[in-house]
Protein backbone atom coordinates (compact mmCIF):
# COMPACT_ATOMS: atom_id res chain seq x y z
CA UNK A 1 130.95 129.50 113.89
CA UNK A 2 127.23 129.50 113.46
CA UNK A 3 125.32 126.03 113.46
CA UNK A 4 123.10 125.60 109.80
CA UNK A 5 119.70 123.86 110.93
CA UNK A 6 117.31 122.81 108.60
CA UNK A 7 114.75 119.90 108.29
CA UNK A 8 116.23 116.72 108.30
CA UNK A 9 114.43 114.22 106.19
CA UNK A 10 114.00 111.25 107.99
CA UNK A 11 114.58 107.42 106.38
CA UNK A 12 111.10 106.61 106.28
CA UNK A 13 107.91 108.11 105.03
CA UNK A 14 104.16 109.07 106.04
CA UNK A 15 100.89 108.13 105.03
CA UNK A 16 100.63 107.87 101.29
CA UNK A 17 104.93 107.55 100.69
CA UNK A 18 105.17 111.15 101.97
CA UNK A 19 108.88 112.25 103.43
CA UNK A 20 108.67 113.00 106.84
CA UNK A 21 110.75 115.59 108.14
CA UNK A 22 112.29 116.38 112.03
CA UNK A 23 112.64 119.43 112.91
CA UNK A 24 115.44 119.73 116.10
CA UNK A 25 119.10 121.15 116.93
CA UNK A 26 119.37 118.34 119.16
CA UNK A 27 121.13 114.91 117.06
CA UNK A 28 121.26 113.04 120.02
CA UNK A 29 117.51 112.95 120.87
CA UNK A 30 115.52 110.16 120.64
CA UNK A 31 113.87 110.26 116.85
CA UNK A 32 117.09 111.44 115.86
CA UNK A 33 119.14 108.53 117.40
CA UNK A 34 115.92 106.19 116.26
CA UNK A 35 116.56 107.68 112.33
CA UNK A 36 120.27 107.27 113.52
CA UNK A 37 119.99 103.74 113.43
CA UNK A 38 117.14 102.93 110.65
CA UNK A 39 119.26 104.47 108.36
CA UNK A 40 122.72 102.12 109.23
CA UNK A 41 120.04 99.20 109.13
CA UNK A 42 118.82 100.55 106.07
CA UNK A 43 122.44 100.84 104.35
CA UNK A 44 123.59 97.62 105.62
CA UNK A 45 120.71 95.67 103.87
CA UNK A 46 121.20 97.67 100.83
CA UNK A 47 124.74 96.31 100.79
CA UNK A 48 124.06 92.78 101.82
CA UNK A 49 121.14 92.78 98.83
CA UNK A 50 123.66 94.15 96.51
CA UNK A 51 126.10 90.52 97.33
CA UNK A 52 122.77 88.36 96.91
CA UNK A 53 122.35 90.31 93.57
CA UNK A 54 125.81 89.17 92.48
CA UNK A 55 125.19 85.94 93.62
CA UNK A 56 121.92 85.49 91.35
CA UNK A 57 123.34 87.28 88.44
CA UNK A 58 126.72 84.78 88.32
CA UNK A 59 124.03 81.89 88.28
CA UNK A 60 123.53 82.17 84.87
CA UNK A 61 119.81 81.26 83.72
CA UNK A 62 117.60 82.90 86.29
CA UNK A 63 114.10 82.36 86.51
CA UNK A 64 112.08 85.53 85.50
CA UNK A 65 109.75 85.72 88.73
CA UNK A 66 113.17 86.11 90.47
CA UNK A 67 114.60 88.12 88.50
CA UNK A 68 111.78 90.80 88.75
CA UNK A 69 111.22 90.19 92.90
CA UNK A 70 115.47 90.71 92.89
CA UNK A 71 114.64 94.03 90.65
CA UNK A 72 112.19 94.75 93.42
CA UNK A 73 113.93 95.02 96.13
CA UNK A 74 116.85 96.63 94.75
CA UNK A 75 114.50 98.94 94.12
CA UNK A 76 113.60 99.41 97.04
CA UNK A 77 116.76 99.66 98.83
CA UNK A 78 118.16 101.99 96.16
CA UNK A 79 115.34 104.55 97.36
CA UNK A 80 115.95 104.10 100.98
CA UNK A 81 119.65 104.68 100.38
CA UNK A 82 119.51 107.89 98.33
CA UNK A 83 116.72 109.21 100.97
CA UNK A 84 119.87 108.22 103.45
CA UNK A 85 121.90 110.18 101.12
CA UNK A 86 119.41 113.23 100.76
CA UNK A 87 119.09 113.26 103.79
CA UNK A 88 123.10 113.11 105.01
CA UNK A 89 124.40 115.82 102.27
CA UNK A 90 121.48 117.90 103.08
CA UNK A 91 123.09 118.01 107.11
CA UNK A 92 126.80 118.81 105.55
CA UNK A 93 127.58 122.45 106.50
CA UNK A 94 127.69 124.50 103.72
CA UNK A 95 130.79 125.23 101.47
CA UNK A 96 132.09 127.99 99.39
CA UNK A 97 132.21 126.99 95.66
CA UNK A 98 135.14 125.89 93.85
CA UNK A 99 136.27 129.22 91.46
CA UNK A 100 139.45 128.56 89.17
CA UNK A 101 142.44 131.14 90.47
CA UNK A 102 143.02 132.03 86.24
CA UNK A 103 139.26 132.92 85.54
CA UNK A 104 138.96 129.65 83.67
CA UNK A 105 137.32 126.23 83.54
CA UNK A 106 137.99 123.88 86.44
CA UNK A 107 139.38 120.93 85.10
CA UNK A 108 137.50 117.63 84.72
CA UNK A 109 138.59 114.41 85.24
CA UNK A 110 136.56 111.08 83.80
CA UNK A 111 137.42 107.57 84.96
C-alpha cells in the first residue's frame, strides 16, 4: 500500500487570513497533534453555537444587533468548520470512482 501525502491545511490562518499549510508524514507530531485538537475545539463550538442559535431563533422577536452578532459568529464557525472539512477530506486516501456495471447513469436519490 503506498501512503498519499500532501499538504494538510491547518485550522487556522496566517497573516492577512492566509491558509497555512504543514507539510509532514508524521500525524502524531506536535503541530499536527496541536491542529489535532484546534480543530475538535473548533467543531465543538460550532455545534454548541448552532444550540444557542436555536435558542435565539425560538425566542421569537429578536433584537436586530443580536441577530446580526448571532449571524456573525455563525459565520465564523461555519468557515472554521468547512476549513476542518477541507482539510479532513483532503487527508482521505484516494478512491476509484463509482462507474455503473450497464454503461448507464448511476442512480440518484433526493431526500
Amino acid at each position: 500500500m503506498t501512503i498519499h501525502y500532501e499538504l494538510r491545511l491547518l485550522p487556522w490562518t496566517g497573516p492577512e487570513g492566509k491558509p497555512c499549510y504543514l507539510s509532514t508524514d508524521d500525524n502524531g507530531g506536535h503541530l499536527s497533534r496541536l491542529a489535532d485538537t484546534t480543530e475538535a475545539v473548533q467543531l465543538g463550538l460550532a455545534a454548541e453555537l448552532l444550540d444557542h442559535a436555536a435558542e435565539v431563533l425560538a425566542e421569537g422577536e429578536t433584537e436586530p444587533n443580536k441577530l446580526r452578532q448571532l449571524a456573525a459568529d455563525m459565520s465564523g464557525a461555519l468557515r472554521d468548520t468547512l476549513r476542518v472539512a477541507i482539510s479532513r477530506g483532503s487527508r482521505l486516501p484516494p478512491t476509484e470512482a463509482l462507474e455503473p456495471e450497464d454503461g448507464g447513469e448511476l442512480p440518484v436519490t433526493v431526500e
